[in-house]
Protein backbone atom coordinates (compact mmCIF):
# COMPACT_ATOMS: atom_id res chain seq x y z
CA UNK A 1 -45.74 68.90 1.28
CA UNK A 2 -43.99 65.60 -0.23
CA UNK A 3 -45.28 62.54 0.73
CA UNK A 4 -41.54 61.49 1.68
CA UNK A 5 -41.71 64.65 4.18
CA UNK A 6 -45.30 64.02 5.23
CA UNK A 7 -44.25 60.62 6.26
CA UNK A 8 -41.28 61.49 8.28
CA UNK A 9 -43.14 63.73 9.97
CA UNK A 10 -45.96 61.38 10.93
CA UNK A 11 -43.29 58.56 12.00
CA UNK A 12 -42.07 61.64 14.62
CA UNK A 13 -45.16 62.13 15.90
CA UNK A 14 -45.77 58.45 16.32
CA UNK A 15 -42.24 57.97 18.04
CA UNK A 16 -43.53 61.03 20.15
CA UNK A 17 -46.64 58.66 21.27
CA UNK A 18 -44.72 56.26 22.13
CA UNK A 19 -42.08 58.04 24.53
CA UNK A 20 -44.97 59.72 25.89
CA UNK A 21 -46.44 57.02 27.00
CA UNK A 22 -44.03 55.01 27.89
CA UNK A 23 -43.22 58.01 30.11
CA UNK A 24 -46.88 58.07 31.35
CA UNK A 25 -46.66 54.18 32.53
CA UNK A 26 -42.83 54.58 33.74
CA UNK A 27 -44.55 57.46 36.76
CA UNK A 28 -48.13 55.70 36.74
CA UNK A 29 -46.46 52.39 38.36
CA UNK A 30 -44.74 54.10 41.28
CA UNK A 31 -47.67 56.66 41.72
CA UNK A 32 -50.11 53.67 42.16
CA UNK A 33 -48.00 51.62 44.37
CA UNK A 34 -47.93 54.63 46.75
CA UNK A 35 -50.84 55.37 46.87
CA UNK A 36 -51.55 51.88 48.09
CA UNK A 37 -49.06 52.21 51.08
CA UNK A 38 -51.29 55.85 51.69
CA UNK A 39 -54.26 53.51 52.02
CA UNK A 40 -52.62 51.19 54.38
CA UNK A 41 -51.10 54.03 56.15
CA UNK A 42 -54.76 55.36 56.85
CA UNK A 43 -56.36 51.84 57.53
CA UNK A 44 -53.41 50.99 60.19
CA UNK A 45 -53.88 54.57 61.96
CA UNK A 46 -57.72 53.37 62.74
CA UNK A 47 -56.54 50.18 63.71
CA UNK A 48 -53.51 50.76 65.76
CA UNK A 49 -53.86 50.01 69.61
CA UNK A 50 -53.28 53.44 71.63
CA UNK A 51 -50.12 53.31 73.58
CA UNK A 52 -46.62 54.00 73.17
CA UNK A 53 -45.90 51.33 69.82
CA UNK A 54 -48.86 52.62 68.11
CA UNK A 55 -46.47 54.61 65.36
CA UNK A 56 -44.58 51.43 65.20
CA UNK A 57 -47.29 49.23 64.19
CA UNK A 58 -48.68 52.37 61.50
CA UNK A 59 -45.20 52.17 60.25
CA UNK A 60 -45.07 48.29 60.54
CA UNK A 61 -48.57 48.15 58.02
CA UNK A 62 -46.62 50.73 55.52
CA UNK A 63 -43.66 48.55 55.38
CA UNK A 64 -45.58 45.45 55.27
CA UNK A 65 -47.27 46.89 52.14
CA UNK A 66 -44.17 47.94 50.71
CA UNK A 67 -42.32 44.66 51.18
CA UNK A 68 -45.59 42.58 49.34
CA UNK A 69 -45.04 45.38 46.61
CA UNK A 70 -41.82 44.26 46.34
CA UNK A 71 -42.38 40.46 46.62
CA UNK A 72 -45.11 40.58 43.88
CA UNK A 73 -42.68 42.66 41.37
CA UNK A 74 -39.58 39.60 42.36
CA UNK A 75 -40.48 36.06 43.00
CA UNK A 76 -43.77 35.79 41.43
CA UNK A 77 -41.85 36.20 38.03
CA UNK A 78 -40.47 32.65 38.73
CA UNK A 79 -43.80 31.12 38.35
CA UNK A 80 -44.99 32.94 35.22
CA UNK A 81 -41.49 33.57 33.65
CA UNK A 82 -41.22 30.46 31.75
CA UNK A 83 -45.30 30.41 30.34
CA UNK A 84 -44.23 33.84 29.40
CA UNK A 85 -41.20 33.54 27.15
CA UNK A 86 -42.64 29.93 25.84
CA UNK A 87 -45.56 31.97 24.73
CA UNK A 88 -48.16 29.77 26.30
CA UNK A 89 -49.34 32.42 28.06
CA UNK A 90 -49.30 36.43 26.74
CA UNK A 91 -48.00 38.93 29.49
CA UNK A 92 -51.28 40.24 30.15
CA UNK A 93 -52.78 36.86 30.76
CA UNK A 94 -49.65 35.50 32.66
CA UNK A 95 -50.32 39.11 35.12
CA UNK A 96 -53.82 38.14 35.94
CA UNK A 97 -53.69 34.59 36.59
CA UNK A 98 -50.70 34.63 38.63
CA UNK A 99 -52.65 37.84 40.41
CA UNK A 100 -55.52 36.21 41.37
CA UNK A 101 -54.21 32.64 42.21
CA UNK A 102 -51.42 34.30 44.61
CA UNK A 103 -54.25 36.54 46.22
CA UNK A 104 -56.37 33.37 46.57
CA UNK A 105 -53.55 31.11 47.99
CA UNK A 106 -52.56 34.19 50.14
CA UNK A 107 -56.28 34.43 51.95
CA UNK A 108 -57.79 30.89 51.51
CA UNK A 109 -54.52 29.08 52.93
CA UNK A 110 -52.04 31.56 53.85
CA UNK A 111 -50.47 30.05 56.98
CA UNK A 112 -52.01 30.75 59.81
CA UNK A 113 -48.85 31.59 62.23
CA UNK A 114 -45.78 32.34 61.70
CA UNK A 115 -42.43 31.87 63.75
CA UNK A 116 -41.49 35.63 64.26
CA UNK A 117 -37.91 34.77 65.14
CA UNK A 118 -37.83 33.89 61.41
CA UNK A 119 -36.76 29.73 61.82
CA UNK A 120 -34.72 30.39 64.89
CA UNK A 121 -31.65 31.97 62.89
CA UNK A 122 -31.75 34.09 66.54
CA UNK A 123 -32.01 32.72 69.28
CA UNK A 124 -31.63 35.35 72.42
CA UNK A 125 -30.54 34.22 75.78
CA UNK A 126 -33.95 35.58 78.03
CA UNK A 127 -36.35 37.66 77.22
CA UNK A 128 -36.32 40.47 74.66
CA UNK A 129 -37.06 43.94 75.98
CA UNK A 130 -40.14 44.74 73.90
CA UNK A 131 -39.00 47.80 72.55
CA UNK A 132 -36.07 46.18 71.11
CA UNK A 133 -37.90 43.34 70.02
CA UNK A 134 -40.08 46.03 67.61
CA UNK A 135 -37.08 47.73 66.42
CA UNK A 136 -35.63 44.62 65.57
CA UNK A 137 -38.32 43.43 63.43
CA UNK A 138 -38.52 47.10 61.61
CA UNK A 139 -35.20 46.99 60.75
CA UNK A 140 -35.06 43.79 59.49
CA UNK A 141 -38.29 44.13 57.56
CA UNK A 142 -37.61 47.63 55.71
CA UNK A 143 -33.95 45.87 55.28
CA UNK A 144 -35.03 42.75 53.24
CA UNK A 145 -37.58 44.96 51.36
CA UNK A 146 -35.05 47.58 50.17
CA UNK A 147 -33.06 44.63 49.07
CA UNK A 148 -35.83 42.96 47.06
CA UNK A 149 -36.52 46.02 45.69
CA UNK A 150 -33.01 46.76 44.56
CA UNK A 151 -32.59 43.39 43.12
CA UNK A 152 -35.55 43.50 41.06
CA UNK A 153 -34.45 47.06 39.61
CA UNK A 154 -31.18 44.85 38.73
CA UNK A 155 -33.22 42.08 37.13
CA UNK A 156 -31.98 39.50 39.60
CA UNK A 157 -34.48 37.04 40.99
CA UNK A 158 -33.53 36.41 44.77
CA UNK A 159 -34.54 34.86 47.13
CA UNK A 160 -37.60 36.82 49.70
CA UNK A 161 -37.17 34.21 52.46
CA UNK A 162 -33.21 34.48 52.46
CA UNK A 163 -33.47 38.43 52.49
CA UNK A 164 -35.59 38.27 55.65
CA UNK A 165 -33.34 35.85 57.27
CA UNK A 166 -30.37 38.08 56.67
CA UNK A 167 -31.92 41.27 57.87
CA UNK A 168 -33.57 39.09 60.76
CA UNK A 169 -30.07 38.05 61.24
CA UNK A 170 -28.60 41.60 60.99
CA UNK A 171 -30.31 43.27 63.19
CA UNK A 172 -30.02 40.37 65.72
CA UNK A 173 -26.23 40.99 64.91
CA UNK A 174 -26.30 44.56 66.08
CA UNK A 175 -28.88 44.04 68.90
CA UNK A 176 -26.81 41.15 70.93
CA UNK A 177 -23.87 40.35 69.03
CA UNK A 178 -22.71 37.32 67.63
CA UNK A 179 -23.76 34.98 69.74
CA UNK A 180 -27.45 35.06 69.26
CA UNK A 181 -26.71 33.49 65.87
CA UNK A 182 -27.66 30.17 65.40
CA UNK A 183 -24.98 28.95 63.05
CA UNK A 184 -26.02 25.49 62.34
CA UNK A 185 -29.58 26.84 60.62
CA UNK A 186 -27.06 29.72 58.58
CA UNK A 187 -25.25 26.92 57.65
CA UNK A 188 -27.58 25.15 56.36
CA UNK A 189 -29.01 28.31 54.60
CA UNK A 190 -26.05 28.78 52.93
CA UNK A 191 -26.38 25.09 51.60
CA UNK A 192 -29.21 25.95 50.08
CA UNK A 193 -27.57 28.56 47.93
CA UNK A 194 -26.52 25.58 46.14
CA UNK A 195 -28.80 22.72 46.71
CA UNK A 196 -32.10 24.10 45.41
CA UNK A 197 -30.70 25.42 42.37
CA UNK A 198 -28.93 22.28 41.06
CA UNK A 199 -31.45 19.90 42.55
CA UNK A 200 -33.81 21.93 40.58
CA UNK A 201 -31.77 22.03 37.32
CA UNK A 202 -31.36 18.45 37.18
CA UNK A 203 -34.77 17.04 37.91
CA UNK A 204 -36.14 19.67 35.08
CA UNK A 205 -33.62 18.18 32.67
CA UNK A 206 -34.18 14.73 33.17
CA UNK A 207 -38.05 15.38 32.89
CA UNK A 208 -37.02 17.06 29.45
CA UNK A 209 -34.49 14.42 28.65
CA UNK A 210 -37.77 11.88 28.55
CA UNK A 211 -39.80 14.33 26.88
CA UNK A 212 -37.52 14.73 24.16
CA UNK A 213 -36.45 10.81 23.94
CA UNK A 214 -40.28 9.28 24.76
CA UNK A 215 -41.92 11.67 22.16
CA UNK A 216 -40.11 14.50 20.31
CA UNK A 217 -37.26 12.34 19.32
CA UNK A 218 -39.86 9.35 18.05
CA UNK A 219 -39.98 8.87 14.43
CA UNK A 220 -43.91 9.00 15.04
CA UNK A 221 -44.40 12.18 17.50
CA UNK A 222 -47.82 12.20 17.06
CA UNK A 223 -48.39 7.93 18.62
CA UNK A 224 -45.91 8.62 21.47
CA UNK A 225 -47.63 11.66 22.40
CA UNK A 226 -50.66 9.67 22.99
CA UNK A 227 -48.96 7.61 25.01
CA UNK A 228 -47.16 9.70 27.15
CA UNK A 229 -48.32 13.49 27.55
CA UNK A 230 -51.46 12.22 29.09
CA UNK A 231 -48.63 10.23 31.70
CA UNK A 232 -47.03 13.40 32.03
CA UNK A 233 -49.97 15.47 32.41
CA UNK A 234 -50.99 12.50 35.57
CA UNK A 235 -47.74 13.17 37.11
CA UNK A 236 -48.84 17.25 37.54
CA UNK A 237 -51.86 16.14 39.05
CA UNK A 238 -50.57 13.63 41.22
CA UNK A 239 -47.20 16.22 42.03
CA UNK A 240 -49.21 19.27 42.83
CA UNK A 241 -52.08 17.64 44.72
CA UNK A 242 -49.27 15.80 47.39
CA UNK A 243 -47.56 19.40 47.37
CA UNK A 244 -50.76 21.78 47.83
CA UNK A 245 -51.55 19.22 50.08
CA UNK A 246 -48.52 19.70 52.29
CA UNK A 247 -47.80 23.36 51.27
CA UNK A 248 -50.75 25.12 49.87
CA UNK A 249 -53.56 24.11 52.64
CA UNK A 250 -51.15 24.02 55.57
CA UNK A 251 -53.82 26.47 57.49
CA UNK A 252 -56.77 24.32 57.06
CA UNK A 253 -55.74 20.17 56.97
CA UNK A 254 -52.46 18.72 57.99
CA UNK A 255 -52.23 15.37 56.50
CA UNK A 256 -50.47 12.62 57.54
CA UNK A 257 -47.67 11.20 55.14
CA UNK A 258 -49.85 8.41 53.79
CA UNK A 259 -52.74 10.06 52.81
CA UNK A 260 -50.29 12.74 51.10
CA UNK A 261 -49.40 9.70 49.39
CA UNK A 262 -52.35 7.79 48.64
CA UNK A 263 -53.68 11.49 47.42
CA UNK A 264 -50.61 12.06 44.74
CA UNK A 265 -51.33 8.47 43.59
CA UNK A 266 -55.21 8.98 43.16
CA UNK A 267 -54.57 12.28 41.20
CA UNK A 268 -52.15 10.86 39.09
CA UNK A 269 -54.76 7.89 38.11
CA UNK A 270 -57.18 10.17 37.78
CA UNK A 271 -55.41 12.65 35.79
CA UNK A 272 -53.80 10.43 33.38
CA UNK A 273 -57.56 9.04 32.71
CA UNK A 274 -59.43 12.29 32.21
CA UNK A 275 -56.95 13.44 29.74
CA UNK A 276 -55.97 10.92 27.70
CA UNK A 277 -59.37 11.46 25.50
CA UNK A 278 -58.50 14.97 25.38
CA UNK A 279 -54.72 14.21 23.73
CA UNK A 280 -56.06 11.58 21.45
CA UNK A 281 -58.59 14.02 20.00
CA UNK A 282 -56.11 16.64 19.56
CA UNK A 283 -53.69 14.20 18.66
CA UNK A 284 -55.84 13.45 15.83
CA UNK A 285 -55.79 17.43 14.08
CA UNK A 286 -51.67 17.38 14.71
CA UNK A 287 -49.24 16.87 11.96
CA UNK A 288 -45.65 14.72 13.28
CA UNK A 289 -43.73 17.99 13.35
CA UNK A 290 -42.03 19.19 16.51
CA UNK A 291 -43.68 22.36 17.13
CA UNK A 292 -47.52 21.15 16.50
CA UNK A 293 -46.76 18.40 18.97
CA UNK A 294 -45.31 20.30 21.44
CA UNK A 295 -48.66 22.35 21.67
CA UNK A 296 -50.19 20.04 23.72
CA UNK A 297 -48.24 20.88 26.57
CA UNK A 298 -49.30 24.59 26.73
CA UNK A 299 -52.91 23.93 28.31
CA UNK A 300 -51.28 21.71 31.15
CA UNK A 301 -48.24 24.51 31.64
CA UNK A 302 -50.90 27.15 32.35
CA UNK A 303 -52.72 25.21 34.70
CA UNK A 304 -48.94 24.61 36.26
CA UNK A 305 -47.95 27.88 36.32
CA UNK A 306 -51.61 28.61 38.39
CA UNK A 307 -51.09 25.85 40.98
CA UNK A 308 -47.25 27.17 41.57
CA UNK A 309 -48.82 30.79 41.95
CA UNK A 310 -51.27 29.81 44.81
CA UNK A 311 -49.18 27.51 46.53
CA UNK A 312 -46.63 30.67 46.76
CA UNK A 313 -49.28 32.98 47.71
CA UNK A 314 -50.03 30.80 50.61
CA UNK A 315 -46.88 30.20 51.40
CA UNK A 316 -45.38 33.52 50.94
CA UNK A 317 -47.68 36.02 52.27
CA UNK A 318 -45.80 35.33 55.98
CA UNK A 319 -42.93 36.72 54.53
CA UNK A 320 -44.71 40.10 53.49
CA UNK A 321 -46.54 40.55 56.85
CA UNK A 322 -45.36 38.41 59.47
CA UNK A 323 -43.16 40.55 60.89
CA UNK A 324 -46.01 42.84 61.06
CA UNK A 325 -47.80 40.44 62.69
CA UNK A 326 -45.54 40.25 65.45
CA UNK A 327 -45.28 43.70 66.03
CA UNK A 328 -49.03 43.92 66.38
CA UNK A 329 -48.78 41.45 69.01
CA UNK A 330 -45.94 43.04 70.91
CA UNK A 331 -48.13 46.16 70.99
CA UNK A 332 -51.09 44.39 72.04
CA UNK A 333 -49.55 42.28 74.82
CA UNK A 334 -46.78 44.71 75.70
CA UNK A 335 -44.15 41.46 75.66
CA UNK A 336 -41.81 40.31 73.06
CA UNK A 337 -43.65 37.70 70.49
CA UNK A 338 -40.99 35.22 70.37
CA UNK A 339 -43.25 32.59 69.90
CA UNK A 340 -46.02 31.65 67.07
CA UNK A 341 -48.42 34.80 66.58
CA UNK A 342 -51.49 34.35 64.67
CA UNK A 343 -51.84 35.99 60.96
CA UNK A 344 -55.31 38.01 61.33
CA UNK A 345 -57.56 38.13 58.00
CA UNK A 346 -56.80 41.88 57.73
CA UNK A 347 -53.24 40.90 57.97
CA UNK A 348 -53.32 38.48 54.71
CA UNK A 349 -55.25 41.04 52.66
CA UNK A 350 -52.45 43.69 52.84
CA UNK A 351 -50.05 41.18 52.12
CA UNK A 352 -52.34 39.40 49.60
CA UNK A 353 -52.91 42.48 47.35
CA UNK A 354 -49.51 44.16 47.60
CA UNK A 355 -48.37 40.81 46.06
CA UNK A 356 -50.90 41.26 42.99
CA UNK A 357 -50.45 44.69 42.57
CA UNK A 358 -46.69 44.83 42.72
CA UNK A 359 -46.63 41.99 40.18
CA UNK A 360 -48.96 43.86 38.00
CA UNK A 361 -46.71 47.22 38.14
CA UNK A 362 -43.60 45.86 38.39
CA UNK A 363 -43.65 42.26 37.73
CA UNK A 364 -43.51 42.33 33.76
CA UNK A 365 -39.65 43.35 33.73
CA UNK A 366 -38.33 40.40 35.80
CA UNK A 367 -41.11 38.02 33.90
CA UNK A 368 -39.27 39.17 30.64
CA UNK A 369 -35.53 38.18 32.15
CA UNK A 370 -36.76 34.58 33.64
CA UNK A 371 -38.47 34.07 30.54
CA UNK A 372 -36.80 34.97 27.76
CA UNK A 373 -33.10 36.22 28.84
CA UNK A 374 -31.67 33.58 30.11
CA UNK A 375 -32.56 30.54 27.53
CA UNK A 376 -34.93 30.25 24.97
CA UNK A 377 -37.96 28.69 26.14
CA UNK A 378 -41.70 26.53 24.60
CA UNK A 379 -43.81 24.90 25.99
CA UNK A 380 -42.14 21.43 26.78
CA UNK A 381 -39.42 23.14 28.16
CA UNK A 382 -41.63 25.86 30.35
CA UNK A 383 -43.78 22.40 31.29
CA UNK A 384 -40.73 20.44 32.66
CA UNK A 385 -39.72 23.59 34.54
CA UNK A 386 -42.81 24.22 36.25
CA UNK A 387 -43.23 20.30 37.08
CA UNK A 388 -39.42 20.12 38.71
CA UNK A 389 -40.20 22.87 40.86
CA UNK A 390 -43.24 21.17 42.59
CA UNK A 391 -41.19 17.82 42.65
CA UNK A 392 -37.85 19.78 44.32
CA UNK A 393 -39.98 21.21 46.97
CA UNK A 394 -41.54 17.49 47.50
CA UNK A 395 -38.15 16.16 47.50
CA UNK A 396 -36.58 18.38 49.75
CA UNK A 397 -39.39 18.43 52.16
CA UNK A 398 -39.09 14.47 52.67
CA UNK A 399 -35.65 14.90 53.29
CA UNK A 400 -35.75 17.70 55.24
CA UNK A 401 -33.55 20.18 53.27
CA UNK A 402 -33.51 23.88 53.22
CA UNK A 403 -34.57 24.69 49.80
CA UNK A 404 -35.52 28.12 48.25
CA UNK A 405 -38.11 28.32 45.68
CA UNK A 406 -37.10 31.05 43.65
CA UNK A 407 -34.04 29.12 43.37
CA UNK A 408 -34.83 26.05 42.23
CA UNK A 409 -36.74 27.69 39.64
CA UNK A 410 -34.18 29.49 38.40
CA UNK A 411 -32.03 26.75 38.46
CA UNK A 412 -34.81 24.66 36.51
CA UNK A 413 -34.42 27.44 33.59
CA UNK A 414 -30.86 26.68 33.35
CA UNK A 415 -30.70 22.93 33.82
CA UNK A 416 -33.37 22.53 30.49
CA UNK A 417 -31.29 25.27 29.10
CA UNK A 418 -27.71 23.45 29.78
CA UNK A 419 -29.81 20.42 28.31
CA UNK A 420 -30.65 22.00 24.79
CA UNK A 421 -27.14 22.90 24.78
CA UNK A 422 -25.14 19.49 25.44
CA UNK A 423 -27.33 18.44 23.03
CA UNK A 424 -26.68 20.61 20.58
CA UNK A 425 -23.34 20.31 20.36
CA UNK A 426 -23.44 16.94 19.99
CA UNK A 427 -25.49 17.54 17.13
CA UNK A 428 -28.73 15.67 18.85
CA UNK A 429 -31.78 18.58 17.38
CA UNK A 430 -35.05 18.61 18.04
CA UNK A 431 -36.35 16.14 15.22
CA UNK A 432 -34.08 13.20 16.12
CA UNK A 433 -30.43 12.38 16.49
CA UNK A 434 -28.55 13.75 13.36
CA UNK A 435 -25.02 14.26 13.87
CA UNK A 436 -23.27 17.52 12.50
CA UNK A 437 -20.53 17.23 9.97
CA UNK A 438 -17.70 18.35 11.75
CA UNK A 439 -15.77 21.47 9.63
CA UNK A 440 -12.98 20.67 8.57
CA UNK A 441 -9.14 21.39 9.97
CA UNK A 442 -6.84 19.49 7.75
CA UNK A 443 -4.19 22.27 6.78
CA UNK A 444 -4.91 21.17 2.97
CA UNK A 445 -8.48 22.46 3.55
CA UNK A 446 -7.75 26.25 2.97
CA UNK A 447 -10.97 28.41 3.47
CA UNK A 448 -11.60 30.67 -0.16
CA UNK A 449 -12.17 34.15 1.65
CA UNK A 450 -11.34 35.07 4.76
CA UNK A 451 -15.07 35.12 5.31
CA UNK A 452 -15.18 31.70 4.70
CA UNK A 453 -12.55 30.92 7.37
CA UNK A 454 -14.65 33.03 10.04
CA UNK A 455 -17.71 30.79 8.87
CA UNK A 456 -15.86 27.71 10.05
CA UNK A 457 -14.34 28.78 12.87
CA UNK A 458 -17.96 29.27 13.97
CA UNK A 459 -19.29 26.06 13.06
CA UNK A 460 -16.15 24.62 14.81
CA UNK A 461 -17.28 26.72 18.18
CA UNK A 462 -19.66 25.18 20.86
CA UNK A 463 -22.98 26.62 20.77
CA UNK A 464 -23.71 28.32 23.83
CA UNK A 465 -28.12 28.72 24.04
CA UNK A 466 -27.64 29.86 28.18
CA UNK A 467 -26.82 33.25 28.54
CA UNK A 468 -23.56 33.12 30.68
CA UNK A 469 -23.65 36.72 31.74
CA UNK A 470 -27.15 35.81 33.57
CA UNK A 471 -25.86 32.98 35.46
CA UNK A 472 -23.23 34.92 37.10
CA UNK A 473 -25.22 38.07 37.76
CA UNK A 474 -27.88 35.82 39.34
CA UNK A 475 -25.52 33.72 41.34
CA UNK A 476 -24.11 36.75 42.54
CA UNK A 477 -27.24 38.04 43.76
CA UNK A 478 -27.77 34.96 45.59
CA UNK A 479 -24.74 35.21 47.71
CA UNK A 480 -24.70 38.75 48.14
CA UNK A 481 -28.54 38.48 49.58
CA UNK A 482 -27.83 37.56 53.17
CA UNK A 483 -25.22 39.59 53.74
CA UNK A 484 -26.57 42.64 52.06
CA UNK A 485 -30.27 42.13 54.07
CA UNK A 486 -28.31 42.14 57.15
CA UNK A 487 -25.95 44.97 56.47
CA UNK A 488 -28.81 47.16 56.03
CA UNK A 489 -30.49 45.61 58.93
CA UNK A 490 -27.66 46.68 61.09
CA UNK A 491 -27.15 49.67 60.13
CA UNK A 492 -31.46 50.54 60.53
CA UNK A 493 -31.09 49.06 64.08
CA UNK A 494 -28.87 51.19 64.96
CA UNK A 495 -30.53 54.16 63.51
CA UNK A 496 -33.66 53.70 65.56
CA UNK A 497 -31.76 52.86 68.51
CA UNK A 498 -30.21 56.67 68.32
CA UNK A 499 -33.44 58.02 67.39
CA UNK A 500 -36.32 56.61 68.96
CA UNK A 501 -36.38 57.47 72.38
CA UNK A 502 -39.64 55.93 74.65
């Protein structure tokens, strides 16, 4: 046989390979994931008390698991997105960090109640009928996980609390009518839709702004970054301790405002101390080029992109089973839990390892879109995004507005993005201020080819380094998420109320 024919033939069999295992992976995913919600359907039917809710809570534990899948494969992504397409981090490495720091946030501080009347966006006028109260919570729960699940298959990162909230707010909807709603927290919801996002995108640009003026702009990268990275690297410390501290170990220490404070400030000494030897030794290997210097931000982005991981573990495992939680304790007590309920241990672990294992199946896709789609990220850039995340959430806490952290990380992608942009079209690049020749349009300046003229009409044309197709998509998503989570939560209310007969 010619070699030309033999190697055809091999490149066949190698594209075979590939498609079949692609194939293999695209059925392995969803085959593991339910077999996971076959386990939990087998541990809840030991566990579930005997009377007439018991299929509700069996089903409750299956849905919990199902919306953690769906949680892990979504808003984790916003955490490791940015290490990912900066290349700090490979995929593989990004997957297991950001699995075992969300299961360890989920179990070691995972909050230890939860409001089941998701932040009062109901409010009913007496007491719920229990059976109504449990159908009300399934509906909204299997609502707001279809909907995360939907969104992720779309490659839009939404928001998990805002999708309970709307099928929470749904349901409530079809239960009572409109006036259970309380308007004033939906309005403030909705406020959200834009304040997290820009607040976001403009603290991550200024921190880049002083990244790229302090040290990558310097005539001498290499002294500046001496000076400053280890100041930057403080600030992390001091950021994330004050907003673990107020976020992260919620369950186990509630400090006051001044120790929060005194805390950040001690961790920010501390931190800018312990590393400074660190930069000034690898300071000392580095040549004053752009890309060498902006290595030194990779080991402090994947320690970022860690912290942000178990902070949302802790924080976001309520979403995944709280509801169930509830409807454990309605079955239990036999009474609607319209107050606090306690998340048991057992509770946290389904919620806990359907967030891992739903990032590890399905989380790579969405990683890939936060990462790399949107705007081309490195390290600095992935650094200043992780950082104005923790400070947003800070900020907005003090201040007491409703912010959504898949948001303003999202929106911290596309303020550095919009950065890099401005600047390059003012013709400011990454090794100092050096102003682009504008082309010129005298009409004595006739192009020689028509090729030519193209060429200068696209030097004359703003650069555009955000993907404008992605900000739409994703702002759509956003508004769409509330209404959608509660349009499904309706119409699930309903259904059970026709079906389910006591």
């Amino acid at each position: 046989m010619p070699k030309s024919a033999l190697d055809k033939d091999l490149k066949k069999v190698g594209r075979l390979e590939e498609a079949t295992q692609a194939l293999s992976r695209s059925i392995a995913a969803p085959g593991l994931a339910i077999l996971f919600l076959i386990a939990i359907f087998l541990f809840m039917s030991g566990l579930a008390p005997v009377g007439p809710l018991s299929l509700f809570v069996i089903a409750g534990g299956v849905i919990a698991g199902y919306m953690a899948l769906n949680i892990g494969a979504n808003d984790v992504a916003n955490n490791m997105g940015p290490a990912v397409g900066s290349r700090a981090l490979p995929l593989g490495a990004a997957l297991v960090i950001a699995a075992i720091c969300e299961a360890a946030g989920a179990i070691l501080a995972g909050g230890d109640v939860v409001n089941t009347i998701s932040k009062d966006i109901v409010r009913p006028a007496g007491e719920i009928d229990v059976r109504d109260f449990v159908m009300l919570m399934m509906a909204s729960f299997l609502a707001a996980a279809i909907w995360i699940h939907l969104a992720t298959f779309l490659n839009a990162p939404v928001s998990t609390t805002h999708s309970i909230v709307g099928g929470v707010l749904g349901a409530g909807i079809a239960a009572a009518g409109f006036g259970i709603v309380n308007w004033p927290t939906m309005g403030a919801i909705a406020a959200s839709w834009v304040i997290s996002p820009v607040l976001g995108g403009l603290i991550a640009a200024a921190l880049l702004g002083f990244v790229k003026w302090q040290v990558l702009f310097r005539e001498d990268r290499v002294a500046a970054a001496r000076r400053w990275v280890p100041v930057m690297i403080g600030l992390m410390a001091g950021v994330f301790a004050m907003y673990l501290a107020l976020k992260g170990f919620s369950k186990i220490w509630k400090p006051s405002t001044g120790t929060v404070w005194l805390l950040g400030v001690a961790a920010f000494a501390l931190g800018t101390l312990a590393t400074r030897p660190w930069v000034v030794r690898r300071a000392a290997t580095l040549e004053n080029r752009r890309k060498h210097v902006a290595g030194l931000f990779t080991l402090p982005l994947i320690f970022a992109a860690g912290l942000l991981s178990f902070a949302h573990g802790a924080n976001d495992v309520a979403n995944a089973v709280g509801p169930l939680a509830a409807i454990v304790a309605a079955a239990e007590t036999g009474h609607a839990a319209t107050g606090n309920v306690t998340l048991p241990l057992w509770v946290l672990m389904i919620g806990a390892l359907g967030i891992s294992l739903g990032l590890a199946l399905f989380g790579p896709r969405l990683i890939r879109t936060v990462g790399t789609k949107i705007t081309k990220m490195d390290a600095p850039r992935a650094y200043c995004v992780a950082l104005a995340a923790a400070i947003t959430v800070l900020i907005a806490s003090a201040l007491g507005l409703p912010v959504s952290s898949t948001h303003i990380a999202i929106g911290g992608v596309f303020g550095v993005g919009f950065l890099r942009e401005q600047l390059a079209n003012l013709g400011l690049r990454a090794d100092g201020p050096k102003p682009v020749k504008p082309s010129p349009n005298e009409p004595s300046s006739l192009s020689a080819t028509p090729e030519d003229a193209i060429r200068k009409q696209i030097k004359r044309e703003k650069r555009r380094l955000v993907r404008r197709r992605h900000v739409l998509g994703i702002a759509a998503a956003w508004v769409i998420t509330v209404p959608a989570a509660g349009g499904l939560a309706a119409l699930f209310y309903v259904l059970l109320k026709a079906v389910v007969t006591f």
